[in-house]
N, C-alpha and C. Protein backbone atom coordinates (compact mmCIF):
# COMPACT_ATOMS: atom_id res chain seq x y z
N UNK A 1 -12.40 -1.34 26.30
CA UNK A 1 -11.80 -1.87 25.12
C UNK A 1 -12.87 -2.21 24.09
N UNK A 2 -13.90 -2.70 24.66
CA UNK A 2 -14.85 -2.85 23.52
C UNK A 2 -15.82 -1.38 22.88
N UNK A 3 -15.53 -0.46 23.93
CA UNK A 3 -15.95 0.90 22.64
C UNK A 3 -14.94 1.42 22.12
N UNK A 4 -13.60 0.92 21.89
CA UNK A 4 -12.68 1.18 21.26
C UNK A 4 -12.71 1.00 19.63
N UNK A 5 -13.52 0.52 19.42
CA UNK A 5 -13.38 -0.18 17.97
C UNK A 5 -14.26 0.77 17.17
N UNK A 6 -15.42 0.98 18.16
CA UNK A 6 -16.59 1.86 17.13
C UNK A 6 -16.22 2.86 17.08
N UNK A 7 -15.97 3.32 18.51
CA UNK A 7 -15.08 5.25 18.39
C UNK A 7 -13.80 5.22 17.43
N UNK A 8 -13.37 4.13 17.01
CA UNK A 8 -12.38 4.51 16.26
C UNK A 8 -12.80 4.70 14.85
N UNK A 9 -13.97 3.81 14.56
CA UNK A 9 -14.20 3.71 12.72
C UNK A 9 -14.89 4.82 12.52
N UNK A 10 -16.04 5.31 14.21
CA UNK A 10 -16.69 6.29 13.85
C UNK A 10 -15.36 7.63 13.44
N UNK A 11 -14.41 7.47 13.98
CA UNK A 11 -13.35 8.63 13.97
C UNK A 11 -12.51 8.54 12.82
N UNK A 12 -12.36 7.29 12.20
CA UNK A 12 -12.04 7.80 10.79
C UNK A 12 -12.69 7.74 9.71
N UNK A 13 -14.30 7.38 9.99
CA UNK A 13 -15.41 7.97 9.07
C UNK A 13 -15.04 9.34 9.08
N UNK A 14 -15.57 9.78 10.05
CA UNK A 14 -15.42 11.40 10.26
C UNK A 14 -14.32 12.28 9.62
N UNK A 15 -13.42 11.73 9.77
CA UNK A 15 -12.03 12.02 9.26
C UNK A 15 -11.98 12.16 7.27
N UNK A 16 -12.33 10.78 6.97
CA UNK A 16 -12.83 10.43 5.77
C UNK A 16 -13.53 11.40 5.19
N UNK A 17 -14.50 12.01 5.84
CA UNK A 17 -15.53 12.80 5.18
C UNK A 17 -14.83 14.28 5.19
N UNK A 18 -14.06 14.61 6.10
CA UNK A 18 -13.86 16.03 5.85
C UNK A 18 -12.64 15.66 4.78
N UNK A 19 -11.79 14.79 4.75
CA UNK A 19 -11.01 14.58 3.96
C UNK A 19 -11.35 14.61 2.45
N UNK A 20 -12.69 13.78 2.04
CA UNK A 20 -13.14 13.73 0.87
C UNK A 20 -14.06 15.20 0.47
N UNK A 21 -14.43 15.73 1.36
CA UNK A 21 -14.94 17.36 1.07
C UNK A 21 -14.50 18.18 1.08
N UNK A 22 -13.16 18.42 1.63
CA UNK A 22 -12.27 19.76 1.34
C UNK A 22 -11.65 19.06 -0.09
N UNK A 23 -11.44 18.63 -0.69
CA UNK A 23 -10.96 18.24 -1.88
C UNK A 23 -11.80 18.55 -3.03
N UNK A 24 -12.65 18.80 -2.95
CA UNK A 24 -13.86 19.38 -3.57
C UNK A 24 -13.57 20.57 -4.16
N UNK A 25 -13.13 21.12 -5.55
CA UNK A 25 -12.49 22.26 -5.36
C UNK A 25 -13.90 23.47 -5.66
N UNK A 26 -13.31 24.52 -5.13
CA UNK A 26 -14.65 25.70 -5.01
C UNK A 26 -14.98 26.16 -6.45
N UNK A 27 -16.18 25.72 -7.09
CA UNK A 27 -16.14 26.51 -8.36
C UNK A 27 -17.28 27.90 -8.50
N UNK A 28 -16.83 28.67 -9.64
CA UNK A 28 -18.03 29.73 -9.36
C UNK A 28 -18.80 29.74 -9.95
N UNK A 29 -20.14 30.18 -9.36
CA UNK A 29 -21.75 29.66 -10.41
C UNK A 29 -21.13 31.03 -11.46
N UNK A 30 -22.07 30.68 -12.68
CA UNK A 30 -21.72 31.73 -13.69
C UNK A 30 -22.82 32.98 -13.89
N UNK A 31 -22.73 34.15 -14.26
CA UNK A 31 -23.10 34.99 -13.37
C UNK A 31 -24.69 35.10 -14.70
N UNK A 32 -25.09 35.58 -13.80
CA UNK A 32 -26.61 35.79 -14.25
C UNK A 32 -27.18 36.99 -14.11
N UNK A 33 -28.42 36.84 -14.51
CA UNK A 33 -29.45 38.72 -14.67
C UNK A 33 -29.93 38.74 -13.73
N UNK A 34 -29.44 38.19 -12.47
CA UNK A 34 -30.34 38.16 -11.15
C UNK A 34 -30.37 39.80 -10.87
N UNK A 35 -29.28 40.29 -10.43
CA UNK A 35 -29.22 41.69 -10.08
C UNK A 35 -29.86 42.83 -10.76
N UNK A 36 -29.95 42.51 -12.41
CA UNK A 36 -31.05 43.80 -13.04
C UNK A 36 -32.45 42.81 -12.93
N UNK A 37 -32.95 42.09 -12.83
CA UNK A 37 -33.88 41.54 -11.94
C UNK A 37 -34.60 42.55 -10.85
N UNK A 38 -33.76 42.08 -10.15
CA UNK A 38 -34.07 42.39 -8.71
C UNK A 38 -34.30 43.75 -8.54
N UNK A 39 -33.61 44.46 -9.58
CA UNK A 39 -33.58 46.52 -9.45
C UNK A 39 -34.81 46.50 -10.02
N UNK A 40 -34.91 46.17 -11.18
CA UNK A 40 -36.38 46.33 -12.23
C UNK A 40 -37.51 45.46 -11.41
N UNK A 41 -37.55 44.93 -10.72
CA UNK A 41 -38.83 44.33 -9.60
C UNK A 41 -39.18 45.19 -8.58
N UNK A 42 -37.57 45.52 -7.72
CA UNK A 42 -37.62 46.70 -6.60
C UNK A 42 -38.25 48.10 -6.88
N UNK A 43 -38.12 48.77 -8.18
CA UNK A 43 -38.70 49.67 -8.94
C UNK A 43 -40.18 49.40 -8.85
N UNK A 44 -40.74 48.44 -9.85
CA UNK A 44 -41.87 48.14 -9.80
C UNK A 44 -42.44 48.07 -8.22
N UNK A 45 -42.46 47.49 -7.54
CA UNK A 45 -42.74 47.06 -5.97
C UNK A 45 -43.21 48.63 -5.81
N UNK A 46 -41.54 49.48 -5.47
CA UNK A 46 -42.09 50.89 -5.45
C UNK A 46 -43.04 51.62 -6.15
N UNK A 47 -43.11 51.53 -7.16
CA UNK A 47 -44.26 52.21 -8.35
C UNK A 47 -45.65 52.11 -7.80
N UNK A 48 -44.98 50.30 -7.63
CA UNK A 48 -47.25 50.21 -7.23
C UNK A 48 -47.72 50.10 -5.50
N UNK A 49 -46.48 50.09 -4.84
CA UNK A 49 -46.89 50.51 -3.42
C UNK A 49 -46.95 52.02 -3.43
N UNK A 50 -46.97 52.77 -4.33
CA UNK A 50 -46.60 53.98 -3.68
C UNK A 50 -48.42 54.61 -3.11
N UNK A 51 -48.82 53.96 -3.34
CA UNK A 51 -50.83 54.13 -3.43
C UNK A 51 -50.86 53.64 -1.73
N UNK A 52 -49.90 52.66 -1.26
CA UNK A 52 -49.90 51.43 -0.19
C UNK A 52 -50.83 50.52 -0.17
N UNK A 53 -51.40 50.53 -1.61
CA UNK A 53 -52.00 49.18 -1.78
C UNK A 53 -51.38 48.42 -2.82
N UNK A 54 -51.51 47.35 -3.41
CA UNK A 54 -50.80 46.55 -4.43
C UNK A 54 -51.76 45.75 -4.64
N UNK A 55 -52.17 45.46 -5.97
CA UNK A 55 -52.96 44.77 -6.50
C UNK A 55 -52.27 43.58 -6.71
N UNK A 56 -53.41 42.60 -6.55
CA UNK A 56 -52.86 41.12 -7.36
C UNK A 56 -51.97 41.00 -8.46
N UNK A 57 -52.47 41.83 -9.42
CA UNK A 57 -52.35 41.79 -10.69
C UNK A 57 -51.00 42.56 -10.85
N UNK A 58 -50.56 43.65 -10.25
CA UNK A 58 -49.32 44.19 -9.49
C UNK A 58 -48.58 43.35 -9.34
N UNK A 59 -48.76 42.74 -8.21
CA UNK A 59 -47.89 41.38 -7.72
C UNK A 59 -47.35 40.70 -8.69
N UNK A 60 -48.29 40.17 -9.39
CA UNK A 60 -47.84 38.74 -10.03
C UNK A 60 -47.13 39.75 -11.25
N UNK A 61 -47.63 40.54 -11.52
CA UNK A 61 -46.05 41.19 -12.98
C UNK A 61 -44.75 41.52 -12.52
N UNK A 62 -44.38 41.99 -11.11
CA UNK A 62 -43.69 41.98 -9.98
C UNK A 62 -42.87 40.66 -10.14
N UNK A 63 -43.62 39.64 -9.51
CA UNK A 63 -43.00 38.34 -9.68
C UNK A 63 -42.52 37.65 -10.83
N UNK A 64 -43.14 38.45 -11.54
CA UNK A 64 -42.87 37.66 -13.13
C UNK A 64 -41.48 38.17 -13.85
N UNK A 65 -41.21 39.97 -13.30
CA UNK A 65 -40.05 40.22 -13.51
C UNK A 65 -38.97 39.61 -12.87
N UNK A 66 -39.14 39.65 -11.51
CA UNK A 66 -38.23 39.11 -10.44
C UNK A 66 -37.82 38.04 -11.15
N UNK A 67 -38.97 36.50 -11.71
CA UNK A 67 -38.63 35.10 -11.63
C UNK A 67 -37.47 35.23 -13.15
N UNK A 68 -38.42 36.12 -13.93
CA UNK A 68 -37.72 36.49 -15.28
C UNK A 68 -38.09 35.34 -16.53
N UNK A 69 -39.58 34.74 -16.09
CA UNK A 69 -40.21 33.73 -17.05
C UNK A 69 -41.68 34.04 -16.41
N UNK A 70 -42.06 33.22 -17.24
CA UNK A 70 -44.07 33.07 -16.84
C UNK A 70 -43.79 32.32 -15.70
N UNK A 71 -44.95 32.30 -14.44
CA UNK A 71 -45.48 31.56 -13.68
C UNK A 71 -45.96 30.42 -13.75
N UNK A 72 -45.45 29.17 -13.38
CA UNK A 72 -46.47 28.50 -13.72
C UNK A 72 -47.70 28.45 -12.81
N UNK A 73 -48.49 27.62 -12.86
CA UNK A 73 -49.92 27.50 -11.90
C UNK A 73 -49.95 27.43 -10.40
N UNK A 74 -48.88 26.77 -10.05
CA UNK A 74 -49.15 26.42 -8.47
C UNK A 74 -48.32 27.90 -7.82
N UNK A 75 -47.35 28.90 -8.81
CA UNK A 75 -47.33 30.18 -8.15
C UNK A 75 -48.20 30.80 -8.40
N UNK A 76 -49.22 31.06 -9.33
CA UNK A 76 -50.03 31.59 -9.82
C UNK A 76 -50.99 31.52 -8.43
N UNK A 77 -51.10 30.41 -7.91
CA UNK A 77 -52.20 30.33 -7.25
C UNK A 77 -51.80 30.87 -6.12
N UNK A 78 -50.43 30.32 -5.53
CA UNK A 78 -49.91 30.83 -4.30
C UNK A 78 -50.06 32.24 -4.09
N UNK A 79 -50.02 33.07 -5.45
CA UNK A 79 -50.03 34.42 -5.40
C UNK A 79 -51.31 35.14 -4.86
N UNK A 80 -51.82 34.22 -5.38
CA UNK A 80 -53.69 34.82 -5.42
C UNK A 80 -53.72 34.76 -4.33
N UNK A 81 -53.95 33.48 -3.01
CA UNK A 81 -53.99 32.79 -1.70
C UNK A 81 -53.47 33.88 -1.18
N UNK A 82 -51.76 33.72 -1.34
CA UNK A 82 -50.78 34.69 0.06
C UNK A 82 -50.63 36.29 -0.50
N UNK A 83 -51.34 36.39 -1.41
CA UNK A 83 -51.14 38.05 -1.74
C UNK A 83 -51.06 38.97 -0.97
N UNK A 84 -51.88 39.09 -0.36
CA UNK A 84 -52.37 39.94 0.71
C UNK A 84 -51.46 40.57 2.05
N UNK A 85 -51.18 38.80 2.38
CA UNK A 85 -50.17 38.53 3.50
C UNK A 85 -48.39 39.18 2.76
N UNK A 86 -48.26 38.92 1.76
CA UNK A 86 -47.06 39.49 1.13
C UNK A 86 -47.12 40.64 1.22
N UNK A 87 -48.01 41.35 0.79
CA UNK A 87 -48.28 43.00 -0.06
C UNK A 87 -48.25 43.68 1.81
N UNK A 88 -48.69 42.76 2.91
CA UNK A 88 -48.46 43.45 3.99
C UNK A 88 -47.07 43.11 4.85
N UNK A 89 -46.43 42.19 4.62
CA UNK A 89 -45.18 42.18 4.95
C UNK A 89 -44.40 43.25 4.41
N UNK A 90 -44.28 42.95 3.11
CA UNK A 90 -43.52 44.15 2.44
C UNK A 90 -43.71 45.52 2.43
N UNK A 91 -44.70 45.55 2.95
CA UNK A 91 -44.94 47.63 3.64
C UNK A 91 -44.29 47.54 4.89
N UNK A 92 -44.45 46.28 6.19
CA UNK A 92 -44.29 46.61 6.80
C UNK A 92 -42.37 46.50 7.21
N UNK A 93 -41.63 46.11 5.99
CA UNK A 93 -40.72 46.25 6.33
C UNK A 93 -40.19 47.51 6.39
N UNK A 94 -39.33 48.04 7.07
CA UNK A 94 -38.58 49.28 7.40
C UNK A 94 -37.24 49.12 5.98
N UNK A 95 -37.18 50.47 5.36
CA UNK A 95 -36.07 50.22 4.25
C UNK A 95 -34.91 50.75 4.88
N UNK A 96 -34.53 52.07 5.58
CA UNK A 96 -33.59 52.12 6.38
C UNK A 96 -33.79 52.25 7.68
N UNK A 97 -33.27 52.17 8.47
CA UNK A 97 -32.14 52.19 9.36
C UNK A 97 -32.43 53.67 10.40
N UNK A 98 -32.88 53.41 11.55
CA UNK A 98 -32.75 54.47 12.37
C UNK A 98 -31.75 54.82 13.25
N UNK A 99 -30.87 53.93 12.99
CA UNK A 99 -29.48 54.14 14.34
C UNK A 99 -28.79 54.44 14.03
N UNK A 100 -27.87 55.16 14.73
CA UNK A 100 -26.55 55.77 14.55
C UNK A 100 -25.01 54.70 15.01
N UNK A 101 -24.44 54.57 13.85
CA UNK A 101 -23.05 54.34 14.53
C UNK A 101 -22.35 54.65 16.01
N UNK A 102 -22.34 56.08 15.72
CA UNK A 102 -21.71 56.48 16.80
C UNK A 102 -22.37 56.06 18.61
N UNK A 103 -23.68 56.22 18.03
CA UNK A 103 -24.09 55.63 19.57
C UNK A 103 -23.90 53.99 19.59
N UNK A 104 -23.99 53.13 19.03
CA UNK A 104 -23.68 51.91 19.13
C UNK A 104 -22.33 51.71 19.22
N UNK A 105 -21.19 52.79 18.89
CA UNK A 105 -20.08 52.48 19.52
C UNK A 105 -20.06 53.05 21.23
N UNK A 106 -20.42 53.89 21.34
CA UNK A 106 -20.69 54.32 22.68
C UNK A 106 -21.22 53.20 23.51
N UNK A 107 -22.02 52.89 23.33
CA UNK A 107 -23.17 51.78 24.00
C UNK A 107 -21.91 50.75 24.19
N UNK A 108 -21.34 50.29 23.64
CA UNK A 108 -20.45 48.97 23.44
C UNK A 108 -19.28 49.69 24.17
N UNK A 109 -18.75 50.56 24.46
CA UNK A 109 -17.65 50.83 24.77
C UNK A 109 -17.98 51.22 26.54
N UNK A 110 -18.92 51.36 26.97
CA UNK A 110 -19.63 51.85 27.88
C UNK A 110 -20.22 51.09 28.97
N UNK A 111 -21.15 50.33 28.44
CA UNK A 111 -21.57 48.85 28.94
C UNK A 111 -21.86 47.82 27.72
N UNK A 112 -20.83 47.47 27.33
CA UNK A 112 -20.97 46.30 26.12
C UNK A 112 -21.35 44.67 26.92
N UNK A 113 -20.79 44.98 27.86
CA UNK A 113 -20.61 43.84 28.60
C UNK A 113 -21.85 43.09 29.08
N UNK A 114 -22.81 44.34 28.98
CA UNK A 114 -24.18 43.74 29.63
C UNK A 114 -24.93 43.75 27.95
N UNK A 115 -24.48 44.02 27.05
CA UNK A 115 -25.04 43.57 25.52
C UNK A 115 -26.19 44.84 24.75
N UNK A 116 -25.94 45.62 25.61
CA UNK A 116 -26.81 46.98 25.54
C UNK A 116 -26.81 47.56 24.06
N UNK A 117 -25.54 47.40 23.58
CA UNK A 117 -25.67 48.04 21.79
C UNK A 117 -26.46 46.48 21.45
N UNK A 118 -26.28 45.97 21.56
CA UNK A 118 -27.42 44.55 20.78
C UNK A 118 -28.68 44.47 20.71
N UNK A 119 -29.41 45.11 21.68
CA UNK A 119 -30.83 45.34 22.32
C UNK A 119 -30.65 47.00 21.07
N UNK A 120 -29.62 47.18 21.18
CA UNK A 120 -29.91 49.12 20.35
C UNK A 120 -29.94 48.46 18.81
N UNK A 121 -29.37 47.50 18.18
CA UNK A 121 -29.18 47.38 17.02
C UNK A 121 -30.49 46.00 16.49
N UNK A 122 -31.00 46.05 17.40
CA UNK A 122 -32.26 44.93 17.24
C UNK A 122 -31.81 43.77 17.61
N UNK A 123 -31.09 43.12 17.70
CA UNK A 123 -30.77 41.87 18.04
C UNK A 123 -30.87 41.51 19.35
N UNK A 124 -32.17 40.94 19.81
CA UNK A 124 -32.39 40.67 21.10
C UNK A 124 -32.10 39.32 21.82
N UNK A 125 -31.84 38.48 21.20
CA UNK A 125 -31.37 37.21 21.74
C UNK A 125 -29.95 37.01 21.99
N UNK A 126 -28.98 37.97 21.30
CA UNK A 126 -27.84 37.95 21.34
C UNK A 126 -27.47 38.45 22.48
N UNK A 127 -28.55 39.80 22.70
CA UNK A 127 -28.59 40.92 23.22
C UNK A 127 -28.86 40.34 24.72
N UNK A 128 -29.51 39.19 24.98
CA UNK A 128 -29.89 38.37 26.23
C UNK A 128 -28.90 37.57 26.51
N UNK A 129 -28.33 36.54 25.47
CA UNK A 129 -27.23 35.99 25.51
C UNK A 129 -26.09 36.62 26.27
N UNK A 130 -25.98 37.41 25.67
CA UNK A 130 -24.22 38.64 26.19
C UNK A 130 -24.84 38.98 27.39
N UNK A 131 -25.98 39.67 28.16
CA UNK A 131 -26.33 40.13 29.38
C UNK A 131 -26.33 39.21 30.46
N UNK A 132 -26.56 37.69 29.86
CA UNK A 132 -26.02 36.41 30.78
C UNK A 132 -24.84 35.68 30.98
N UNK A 133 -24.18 36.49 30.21
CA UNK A 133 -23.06 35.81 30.28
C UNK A 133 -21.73 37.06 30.04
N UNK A 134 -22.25 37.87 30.46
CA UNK A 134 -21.58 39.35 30.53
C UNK A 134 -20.09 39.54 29.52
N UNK A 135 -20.93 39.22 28.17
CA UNK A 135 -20.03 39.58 27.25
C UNK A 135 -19.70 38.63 27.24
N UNK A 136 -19.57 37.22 27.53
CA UNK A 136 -18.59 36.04 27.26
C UNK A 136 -17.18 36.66 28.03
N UNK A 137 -17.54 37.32 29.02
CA UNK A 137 -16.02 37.53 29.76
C UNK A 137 -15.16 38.63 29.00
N UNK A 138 -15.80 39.57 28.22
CA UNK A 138 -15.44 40.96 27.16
C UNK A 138 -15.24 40.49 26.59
N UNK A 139 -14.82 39.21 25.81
CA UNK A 139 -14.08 38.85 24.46
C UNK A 139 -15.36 39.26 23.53
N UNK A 140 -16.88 38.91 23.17
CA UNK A 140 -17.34 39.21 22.38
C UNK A 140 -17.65 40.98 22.28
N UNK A 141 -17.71 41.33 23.23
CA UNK A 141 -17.81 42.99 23.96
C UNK A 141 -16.79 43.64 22.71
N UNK A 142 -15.52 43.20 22.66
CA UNK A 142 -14.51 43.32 22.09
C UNK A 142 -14.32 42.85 20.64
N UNK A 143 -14.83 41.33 20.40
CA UNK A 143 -15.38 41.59 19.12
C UNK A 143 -16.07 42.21 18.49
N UNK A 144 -17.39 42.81 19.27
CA UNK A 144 -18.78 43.55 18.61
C UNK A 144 -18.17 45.12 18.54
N UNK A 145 -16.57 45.37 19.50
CA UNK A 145 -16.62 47.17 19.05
C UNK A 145 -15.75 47.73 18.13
N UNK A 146 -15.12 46.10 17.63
CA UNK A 146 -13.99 45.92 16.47
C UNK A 146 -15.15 45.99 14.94
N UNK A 147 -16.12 45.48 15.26
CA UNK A 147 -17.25 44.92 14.33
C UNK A 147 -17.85 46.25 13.75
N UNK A 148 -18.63 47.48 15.24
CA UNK A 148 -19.11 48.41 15.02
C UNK A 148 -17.90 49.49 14.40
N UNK A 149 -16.40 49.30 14.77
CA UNK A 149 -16.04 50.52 14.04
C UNK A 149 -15.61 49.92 13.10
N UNK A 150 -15.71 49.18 12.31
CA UNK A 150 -15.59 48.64 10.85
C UNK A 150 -16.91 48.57 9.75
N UNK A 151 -17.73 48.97 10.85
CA UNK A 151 -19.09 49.09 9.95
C UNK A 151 -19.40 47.58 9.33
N UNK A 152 -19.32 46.64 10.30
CA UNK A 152 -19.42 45.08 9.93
C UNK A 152 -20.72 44.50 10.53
N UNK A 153 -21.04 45.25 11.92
CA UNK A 153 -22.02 45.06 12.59
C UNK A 153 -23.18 46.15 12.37
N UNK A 154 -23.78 45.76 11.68
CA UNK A 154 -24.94 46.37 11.14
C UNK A 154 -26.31 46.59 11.78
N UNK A 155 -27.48 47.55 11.76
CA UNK A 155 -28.25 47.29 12.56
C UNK A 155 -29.39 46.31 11.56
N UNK A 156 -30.38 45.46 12.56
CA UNK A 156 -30.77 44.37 12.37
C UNK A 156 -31.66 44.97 10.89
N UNK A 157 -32.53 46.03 10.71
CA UNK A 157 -33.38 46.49 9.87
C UNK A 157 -33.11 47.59 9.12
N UNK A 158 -31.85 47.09 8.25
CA UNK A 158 -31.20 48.77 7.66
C UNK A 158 -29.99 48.63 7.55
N UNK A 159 -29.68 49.90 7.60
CA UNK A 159 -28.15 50.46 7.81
C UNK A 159 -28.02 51.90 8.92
N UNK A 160 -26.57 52.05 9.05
CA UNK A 160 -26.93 53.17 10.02
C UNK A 160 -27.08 54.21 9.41
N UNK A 161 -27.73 55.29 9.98
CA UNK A 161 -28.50 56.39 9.41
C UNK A 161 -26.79 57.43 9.61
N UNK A 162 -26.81 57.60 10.86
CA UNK A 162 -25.36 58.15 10.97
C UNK A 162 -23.87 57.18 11.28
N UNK A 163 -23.07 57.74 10.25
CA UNK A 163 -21.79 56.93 10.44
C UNK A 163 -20.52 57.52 10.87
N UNK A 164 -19.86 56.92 11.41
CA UNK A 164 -18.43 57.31 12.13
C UNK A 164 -17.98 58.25 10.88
């Protein structure tokens, strides 16, 4: 009886709060130049990796399109510092996609259960997850081959190269 009192206020705090946040109505940000941004940066990026080196000086006009104002100092500097480390991330990302649909529906339809298209689509923790717990009993097995033939489940670095 005496943790009756706190579990209760804690329970209509709780209550309170989802109450006062779904009331919140959804508004939409208003739309911006992010997207020709991002094409006219992605362009550039390509232009001056195409050497596979990228200069500082690359970079930061890069960034300057992207931000779509001057830099101030403390990116300026960050740029100079992590340049390097950027200019090698961004080569080393993969732009598409080496997997095929069709085999990740196979894989899933086949042995989904042991998480085998997950390990194929990069996702390895999931991919460990589902092999311990053998699909969550097929229900996720069954979500992931509803996912792959809807083209919802994507591979981790890309898209698929071949599609259903």
């Amino acid at each position: 009886m005496k943790l009756f009192k706190p579990f209760a206020l804690l329970a209509i705090a709780a209550a309170s709060v989802v109450m006062l946040t779904s009331a919140v109505p959804y508004s939409e940000k208003p739309a911006d130049k992010t997207p020709v941004n991002v094409q006219k940066a992605t362009l550039a990026w390509e232009k001056a990796a195409a050497d596979g080196n990228v200069s500082t000086k690359e970079l930061k006009g890069i960034v300057t399109e992207l931000k779509g104002s001057k830099l101030t100092l403390k990116e300026k500097v960050g740029l100079k510092l992590f340049g390097k480390k950027i200019t090698s991330k961004m080569n080393a990302v993969p732009r598409d996609g080496d997997k095929s649909q069709v085999i990740a529906l196979i894989l899933c339809i086949v042995v989904g259960g042991l998480g085998i298209h997950r390990f194929y689509l990069g996702y390895t923790w999931q991919g460990i997850v589902q092999l311990l717990t053998l699909g969550v009993c097929g229900i996720w097995t069954l979500i992931d081959l509803i996912r792959i033939i809807t083209g919802d489940l994507q591979p981790k670095n890309g898209t698929y190269t071949t599609t259903l």
